[in-house]
N, C-alpha and C. Protein backbone atom coordinates (compact mmCIF):
# COMPACT_ATOMS: atom_id res chain seq x y z
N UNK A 1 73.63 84.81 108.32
CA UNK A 1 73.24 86.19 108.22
C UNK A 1 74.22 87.00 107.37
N UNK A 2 75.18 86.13 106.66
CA UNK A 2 75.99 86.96 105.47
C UNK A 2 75.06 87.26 104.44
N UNK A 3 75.20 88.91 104.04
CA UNK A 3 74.77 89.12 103.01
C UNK A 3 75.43 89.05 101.28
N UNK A 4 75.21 89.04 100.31
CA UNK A 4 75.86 89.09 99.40
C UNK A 4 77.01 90.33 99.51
N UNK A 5 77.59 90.49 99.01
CA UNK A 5 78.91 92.02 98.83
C UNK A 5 79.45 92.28 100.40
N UNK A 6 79.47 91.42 101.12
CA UNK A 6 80.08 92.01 102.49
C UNK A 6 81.18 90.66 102.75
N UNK A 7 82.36 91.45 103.66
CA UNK A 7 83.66 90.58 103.27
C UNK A 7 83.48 90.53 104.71
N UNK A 8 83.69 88.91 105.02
CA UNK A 8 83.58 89.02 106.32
C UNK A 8 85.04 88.36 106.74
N UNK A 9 85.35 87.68 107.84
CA UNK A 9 87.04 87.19 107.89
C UNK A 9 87.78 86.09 107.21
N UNK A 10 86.83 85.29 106.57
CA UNK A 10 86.95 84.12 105.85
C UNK A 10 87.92 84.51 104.87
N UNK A 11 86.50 85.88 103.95
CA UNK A 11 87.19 86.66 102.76
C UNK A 11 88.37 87.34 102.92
N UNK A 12 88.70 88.11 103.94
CA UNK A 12 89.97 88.49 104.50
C UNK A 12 90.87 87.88 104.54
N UNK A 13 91.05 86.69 105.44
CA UNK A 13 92.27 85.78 105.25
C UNK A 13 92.39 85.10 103.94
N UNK A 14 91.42 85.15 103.44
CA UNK A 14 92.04 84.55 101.81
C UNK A 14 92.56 85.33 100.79
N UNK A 15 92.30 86.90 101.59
CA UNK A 15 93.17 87.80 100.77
C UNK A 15 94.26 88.27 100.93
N UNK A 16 94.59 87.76 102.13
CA UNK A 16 95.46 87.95 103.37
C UNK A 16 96.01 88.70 103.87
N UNK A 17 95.18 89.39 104.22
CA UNK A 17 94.66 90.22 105.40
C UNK A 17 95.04 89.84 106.62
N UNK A 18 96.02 90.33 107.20
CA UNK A 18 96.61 89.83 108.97
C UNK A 18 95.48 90.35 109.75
N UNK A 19 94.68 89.40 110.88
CA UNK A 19 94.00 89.90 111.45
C UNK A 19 94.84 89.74 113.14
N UNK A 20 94.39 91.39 113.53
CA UNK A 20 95.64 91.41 114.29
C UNK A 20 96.44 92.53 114.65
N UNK A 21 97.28 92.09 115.26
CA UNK A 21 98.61 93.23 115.38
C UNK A 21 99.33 93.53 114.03
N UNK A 22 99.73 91.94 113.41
CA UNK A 22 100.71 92.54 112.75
C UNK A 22 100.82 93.30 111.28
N UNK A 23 101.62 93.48 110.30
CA UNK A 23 102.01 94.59 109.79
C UNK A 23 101.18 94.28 108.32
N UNK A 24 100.60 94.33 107.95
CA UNK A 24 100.07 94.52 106.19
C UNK A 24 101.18 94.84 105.50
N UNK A 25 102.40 95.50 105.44
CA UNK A 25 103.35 95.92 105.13
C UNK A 25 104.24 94.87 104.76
N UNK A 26 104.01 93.69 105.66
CA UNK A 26 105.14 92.56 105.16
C UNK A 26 104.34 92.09 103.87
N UNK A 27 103.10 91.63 104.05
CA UNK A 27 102.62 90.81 103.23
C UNK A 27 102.30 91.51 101.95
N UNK A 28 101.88 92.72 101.65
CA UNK A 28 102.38 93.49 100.64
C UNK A 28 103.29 93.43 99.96
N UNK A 29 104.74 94.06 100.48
CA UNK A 29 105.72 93.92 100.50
C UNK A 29 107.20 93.03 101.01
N UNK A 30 107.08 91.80 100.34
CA UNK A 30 107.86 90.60 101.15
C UNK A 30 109.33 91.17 100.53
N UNK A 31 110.45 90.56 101.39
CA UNK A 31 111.77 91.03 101.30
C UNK A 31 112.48 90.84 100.09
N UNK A 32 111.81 89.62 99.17
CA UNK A 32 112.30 88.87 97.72
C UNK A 32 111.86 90.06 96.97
N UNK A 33 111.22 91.05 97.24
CA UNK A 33 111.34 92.11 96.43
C UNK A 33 111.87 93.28 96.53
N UNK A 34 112.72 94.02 97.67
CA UNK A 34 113.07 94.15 98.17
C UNK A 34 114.39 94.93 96.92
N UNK A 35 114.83 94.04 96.61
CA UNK A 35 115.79 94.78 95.51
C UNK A 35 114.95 95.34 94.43
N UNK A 36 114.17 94.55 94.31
CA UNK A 36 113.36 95.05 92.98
C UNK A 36 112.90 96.35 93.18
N UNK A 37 112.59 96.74 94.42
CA UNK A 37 111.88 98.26 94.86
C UNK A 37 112.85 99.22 94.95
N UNK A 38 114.26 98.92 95.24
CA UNK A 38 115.34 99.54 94.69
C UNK A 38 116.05 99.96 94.19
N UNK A 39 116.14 98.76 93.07
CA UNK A 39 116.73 99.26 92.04
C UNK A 39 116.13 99.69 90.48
N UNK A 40 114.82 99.92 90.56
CA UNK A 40 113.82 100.72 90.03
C UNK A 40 114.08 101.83 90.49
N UNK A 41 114.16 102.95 91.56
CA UNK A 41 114.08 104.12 91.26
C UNK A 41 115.15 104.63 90.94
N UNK A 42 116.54 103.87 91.34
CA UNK A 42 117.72 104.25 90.89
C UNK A 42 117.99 104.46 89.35
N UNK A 43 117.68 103.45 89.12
CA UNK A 43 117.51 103.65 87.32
C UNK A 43 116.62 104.76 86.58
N UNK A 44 115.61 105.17 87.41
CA UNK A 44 114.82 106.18 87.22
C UNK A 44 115.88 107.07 87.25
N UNK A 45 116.25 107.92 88.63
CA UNK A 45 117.12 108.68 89.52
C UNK A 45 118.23 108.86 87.77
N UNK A 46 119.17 107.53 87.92
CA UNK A 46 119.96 107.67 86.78
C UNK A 46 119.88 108.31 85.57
N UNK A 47 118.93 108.01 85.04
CA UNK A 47 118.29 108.73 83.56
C UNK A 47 117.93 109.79 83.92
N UNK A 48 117.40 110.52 84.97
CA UNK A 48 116.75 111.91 85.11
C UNK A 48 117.65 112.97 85.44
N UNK A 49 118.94 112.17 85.91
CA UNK A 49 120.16 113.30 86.03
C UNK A 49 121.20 112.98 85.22
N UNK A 50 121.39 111.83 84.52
CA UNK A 50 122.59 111.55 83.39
C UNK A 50 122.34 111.82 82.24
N UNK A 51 120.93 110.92 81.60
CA UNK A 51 121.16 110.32 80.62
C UNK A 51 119.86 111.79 79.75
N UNK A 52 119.03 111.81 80.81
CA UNK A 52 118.30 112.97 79.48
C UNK A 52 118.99 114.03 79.75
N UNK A 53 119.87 114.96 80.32
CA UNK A 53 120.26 115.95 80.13
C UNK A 53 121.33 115.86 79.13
N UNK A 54 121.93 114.70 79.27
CA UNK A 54 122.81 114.96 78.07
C UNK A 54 122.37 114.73 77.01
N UNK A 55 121.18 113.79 76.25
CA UNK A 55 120.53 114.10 75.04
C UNK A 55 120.15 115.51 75.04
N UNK A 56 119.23 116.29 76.15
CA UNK A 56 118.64 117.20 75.67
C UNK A 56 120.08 118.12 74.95
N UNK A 57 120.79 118.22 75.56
CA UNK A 57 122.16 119.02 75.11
C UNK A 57 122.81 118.53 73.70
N UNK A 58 122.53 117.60 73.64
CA UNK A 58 122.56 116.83 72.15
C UNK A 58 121.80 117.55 71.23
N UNK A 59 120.53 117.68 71.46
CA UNK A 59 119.57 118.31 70.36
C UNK A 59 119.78 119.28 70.18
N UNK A 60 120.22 120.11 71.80
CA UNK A 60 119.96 121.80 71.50
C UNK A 60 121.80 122.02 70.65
N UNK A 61 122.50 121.27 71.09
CA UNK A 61 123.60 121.39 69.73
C UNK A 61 123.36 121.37 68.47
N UNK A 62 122.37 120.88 67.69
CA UNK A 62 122.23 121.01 66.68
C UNK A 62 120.90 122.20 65.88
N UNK A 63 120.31 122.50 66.77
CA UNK A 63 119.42 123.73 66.93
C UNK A 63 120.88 125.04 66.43
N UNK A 64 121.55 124.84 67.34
CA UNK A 64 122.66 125.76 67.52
C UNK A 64 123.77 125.76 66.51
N UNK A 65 123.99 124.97 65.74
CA UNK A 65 124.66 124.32 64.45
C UNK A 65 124.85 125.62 63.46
């Protein structure tokens, strides 16, 4: 009685989908990435308070020239 376009638990666990208590959150997000999710925004963070303000101050020095 499956119809075409409907996901039933088969399709779930092969997408893996915890059926259950536990967390979608791990399997999303496993710990081997973990740095990677870290040290991405820092580098963001870095450039948005170091590195473009001091170009922009670069340019407007020469505006100012």
């Amino acid at each position: 009685m499956s119809e075409e376009g409907t996901i039933n638990s088969s399709t779930m666990r092969m997408l893996g989908v915890p059926s259950g208590g536990s967390s979608w959150m791990g399997k999303m997000f496993p710990d081997r990435y973990a740095k990677f999710y870290m040290i991405v925004p820092a580098i963001v963070y870095i450039l948005l308070i170091g590195i473009f303000p001091l170009l922009y101050s670069f340019v407007l020095s020469f505006f100012n020239w």
